[in-house]
Protein backbone atom coordinates (compact mmCIF):
# COMPACT_ATOMS: atom_id res chain seq x y z
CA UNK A 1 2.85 -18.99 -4.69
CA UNK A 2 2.16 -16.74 -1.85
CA UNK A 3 4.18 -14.04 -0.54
CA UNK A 4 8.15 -14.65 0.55
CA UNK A 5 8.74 -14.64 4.33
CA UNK A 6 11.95 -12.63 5.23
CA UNK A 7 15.03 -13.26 7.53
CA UNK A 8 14.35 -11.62 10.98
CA UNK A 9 18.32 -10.14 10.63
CA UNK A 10 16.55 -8.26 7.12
CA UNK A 11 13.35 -6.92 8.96
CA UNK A 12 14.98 -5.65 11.92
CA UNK A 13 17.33 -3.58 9.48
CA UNK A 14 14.45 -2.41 7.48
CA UNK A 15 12.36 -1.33 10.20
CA UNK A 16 15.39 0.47 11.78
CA UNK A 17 16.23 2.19 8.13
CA UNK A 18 12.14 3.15 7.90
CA UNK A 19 12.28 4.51 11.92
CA UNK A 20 15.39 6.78 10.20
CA UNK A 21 13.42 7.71 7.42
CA UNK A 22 10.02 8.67 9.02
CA UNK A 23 12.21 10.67 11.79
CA UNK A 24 13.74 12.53 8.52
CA UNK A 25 10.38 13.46 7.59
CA UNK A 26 8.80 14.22 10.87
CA UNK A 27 11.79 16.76 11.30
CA UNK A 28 10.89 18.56 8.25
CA UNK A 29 7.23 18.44 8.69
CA UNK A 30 5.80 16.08 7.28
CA UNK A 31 2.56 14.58 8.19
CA UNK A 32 1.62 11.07 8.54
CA UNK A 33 -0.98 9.50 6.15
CA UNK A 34 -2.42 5.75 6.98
CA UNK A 35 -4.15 4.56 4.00
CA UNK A 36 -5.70 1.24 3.46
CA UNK A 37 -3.71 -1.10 0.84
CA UNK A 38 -6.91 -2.44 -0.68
CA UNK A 39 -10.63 -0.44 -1.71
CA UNK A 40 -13.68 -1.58 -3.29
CA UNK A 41 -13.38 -1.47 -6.85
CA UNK A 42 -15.84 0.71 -7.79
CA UNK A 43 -14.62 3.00 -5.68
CA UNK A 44 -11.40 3.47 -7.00
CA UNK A 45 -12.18 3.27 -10.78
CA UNK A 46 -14.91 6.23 -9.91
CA UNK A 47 -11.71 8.02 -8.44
CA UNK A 48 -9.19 7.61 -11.10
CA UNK A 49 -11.14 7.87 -13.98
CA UNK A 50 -8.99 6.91 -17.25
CA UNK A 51 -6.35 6.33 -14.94
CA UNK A 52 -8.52 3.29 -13.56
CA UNK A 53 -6.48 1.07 -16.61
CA UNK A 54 -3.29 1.30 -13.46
CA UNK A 55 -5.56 0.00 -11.24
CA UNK A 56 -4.53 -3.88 -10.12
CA UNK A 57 -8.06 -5.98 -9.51
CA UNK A 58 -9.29 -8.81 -7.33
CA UNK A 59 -11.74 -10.98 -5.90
CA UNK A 60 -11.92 -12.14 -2.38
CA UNK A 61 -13.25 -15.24 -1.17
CA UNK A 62 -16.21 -14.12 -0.96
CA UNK A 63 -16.79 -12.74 -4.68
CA UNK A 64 -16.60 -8.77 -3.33
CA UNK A 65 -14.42 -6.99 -6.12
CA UNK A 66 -11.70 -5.04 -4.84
CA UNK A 67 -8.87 -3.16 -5.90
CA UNK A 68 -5.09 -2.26 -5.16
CA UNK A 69 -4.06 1.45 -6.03
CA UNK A 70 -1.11 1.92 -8.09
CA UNK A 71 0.04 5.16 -6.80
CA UNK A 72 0.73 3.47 -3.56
């Protein structure tokens, strides 16, 4: 249960292969977006409308519903 830790040999070749990527993009233009990974819930399903079925839900400690977006 949990999430899976990864090999520090495997992060510092992904973070090199994302620097490559992300200097790709910045060449051509690209803008950077920062978005958060989870929203409320109700915020999202008033967003997506039918497409609110995509949407992954949760509950924090605390009871709060929230909500992970699919098209991220």
């Amino acid at each position: 249960q949990g999430t899976r830790d990864h090999h520090p040999a495997h992060v510092v070749l992904r973070d090199r292969l994302l620097a490559t990527v992300i200097a790709c993009f910045k060449r051509h233009g690209a803008a950077p977006l920062d978005t958060p990974v989870l929203e409320l819930r109700d915020t999202l399903v008033g967003q997506y409308g039918e497409g609110a079925k995509l949407i992954y839900e949760l509950q924090d400690q605390g009871g709060e519903l929230l909500a992970l977006r699919y098209d991220l």
